[in-house]
N, C-alpha and C. Protein backbone atom coordinates (compact mmCIF):
# COMPACT_ATOMS: atom_id res chain seq x y z
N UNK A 1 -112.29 -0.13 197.29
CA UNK A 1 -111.07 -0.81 197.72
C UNK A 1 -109.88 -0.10 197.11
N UNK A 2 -108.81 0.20 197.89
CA UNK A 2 -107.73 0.76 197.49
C UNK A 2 -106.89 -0.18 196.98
N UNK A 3 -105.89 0.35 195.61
CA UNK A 3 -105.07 -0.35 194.81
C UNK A 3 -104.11 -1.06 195.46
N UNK A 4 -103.51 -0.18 196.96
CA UNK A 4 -102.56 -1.36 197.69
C UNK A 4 -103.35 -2.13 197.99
N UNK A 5 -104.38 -2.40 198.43
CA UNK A 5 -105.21 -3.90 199.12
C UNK A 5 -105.44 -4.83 198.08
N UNK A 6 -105.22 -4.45 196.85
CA UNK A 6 -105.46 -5.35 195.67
C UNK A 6 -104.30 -6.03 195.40
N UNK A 7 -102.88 -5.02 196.00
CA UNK A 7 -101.84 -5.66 195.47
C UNK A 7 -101.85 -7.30 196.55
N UNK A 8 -100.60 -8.12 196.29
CA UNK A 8 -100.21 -9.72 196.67
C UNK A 8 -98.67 -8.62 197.13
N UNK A 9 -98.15 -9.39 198.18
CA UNK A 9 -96.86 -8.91 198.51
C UNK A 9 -96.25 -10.05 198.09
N UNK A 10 -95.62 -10.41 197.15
CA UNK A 10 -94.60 -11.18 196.77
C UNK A 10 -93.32 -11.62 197.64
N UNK A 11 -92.88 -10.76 198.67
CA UNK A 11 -91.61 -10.55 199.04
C UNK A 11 -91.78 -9.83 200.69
N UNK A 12 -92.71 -10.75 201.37
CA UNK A 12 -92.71 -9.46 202.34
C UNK A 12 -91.65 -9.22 203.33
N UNK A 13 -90.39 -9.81 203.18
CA UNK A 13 -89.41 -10.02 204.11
C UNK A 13 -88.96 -8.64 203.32
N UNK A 14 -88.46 -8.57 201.96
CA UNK A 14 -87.90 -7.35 201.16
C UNK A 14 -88.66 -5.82 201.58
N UNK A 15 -90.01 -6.35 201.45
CA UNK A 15 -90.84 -5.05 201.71
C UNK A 15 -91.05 -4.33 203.07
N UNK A 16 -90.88 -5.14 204.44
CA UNK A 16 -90.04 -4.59 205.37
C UNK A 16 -89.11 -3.87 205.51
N UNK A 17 -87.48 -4.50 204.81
CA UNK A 17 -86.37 -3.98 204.90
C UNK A 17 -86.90 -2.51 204.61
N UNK A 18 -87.25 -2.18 203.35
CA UNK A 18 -87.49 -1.17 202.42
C UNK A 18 -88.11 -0.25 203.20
N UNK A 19 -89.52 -0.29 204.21
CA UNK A 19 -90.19 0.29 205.05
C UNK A 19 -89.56 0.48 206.49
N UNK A 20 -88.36 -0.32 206.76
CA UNK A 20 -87.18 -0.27 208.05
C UNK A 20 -86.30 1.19 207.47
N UNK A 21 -86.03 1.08 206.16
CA UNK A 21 -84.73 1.67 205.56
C UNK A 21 -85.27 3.16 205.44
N UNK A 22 -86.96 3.41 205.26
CA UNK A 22 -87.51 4.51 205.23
C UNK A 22 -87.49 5.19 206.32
N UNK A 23 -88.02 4.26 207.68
CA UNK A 23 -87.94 4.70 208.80
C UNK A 23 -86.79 5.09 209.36
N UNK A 24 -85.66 4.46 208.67
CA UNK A 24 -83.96 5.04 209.15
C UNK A 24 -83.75 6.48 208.83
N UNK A 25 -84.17 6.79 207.74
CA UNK A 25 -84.11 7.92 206.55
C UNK A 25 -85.03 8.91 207.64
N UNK A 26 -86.08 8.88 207.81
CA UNK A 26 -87.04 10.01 208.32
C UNK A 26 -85.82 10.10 210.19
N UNK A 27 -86.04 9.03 210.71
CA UNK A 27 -85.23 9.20 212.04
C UNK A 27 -84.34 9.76 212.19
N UNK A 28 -83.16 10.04 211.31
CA UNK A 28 -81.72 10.33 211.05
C UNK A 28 -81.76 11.58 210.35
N UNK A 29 -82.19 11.59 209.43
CA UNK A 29 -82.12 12.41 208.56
C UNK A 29 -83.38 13.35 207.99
N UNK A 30 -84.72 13.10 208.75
CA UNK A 30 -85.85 13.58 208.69
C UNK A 30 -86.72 13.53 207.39
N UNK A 31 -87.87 14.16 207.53
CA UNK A 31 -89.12 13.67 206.78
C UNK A 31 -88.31 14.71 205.02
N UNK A 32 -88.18 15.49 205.14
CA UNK A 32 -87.77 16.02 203.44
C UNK A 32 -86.48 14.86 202.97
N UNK A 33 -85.68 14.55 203.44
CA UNK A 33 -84.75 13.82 202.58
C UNK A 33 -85.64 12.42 202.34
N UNK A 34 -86.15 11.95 203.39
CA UNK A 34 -87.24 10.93 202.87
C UNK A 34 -88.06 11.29 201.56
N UNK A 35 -88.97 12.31 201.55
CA UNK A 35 -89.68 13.12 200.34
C UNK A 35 -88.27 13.12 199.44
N UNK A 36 -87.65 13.48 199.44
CA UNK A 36 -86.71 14.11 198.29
C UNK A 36 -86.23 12.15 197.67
N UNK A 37 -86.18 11.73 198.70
CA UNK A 37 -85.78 10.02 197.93
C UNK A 37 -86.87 9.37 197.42
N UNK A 38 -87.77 9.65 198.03
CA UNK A 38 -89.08 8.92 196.95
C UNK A 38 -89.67 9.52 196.01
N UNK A 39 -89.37 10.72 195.51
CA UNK A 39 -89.81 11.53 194.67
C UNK A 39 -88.36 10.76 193.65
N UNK A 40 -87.16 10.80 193.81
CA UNK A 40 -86.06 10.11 193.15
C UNK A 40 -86.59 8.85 192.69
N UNK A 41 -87.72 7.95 193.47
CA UNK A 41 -87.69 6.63 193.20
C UNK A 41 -88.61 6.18 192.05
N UNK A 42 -89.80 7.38 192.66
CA UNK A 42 -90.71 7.46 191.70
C UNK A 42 -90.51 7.73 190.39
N UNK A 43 -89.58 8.61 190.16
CA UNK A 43 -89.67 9.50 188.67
C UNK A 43 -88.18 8.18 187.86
N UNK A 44 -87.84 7.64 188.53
CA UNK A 44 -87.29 6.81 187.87
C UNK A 44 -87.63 5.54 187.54
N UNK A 45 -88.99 5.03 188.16
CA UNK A 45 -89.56 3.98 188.06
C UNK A 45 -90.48 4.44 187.09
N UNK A 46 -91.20 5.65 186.67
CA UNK A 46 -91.57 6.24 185.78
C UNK A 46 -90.93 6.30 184.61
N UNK A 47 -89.91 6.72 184.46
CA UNK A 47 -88.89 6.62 183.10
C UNK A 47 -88.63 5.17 183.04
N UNK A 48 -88.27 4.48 183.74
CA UNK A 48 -88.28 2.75 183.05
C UNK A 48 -89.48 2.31 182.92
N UNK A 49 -90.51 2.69 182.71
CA UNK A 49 -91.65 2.13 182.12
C UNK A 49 -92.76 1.46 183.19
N UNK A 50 -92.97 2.06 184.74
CA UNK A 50 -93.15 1.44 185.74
C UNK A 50 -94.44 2.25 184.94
N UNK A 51 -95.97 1.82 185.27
CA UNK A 51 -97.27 2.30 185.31
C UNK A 51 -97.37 2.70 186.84
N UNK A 52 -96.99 4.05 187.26
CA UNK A 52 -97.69 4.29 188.28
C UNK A 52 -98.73 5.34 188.43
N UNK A 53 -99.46 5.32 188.83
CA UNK A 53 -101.02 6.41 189.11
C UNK A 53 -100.16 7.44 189.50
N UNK A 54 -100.76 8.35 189.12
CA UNK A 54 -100.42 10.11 189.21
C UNK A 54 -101.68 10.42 190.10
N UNK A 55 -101.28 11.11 191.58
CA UNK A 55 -102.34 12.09 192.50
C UNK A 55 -101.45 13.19 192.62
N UNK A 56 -102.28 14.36 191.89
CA UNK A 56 -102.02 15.43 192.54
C UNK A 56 -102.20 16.03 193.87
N UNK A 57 -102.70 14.96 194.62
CA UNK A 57 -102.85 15.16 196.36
C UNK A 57 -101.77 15.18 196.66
N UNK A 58 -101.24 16.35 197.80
CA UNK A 58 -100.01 16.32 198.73
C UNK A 58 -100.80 16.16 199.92
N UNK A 59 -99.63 15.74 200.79
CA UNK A 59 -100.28 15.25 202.36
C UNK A 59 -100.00 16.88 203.16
């Protein structure tokens, strides 16, 4: 079982927007500025103390 299926969505009205706001980003402005903002989101949720799993898999 994968770690998202374990997660509870707390907020799934928020977690839409967020997955709308991605899809704006790739449509408009294409798939690297998308990459380039979640790589931003990540490494800062990393420095505030977020536990997130490290894959060295790229797609």
């Amino acid at each position: 079982m994968s770690q998202q299926s374990q997660l509870t969505d707390i907020d799934a009205i928020e977690t839409q927007e967020w997955v709308e706001a991605l899809e704006a980003v790739i449509e408009n402005e294409g798939v690297e500025r998308a990459h380039f903002l979640l790589e931003q989101m990540i490494d800062k949720a990393r420095r505030t103390g977020a536990n997130l799993p490290y894959s060295a898999n790229t797609a």
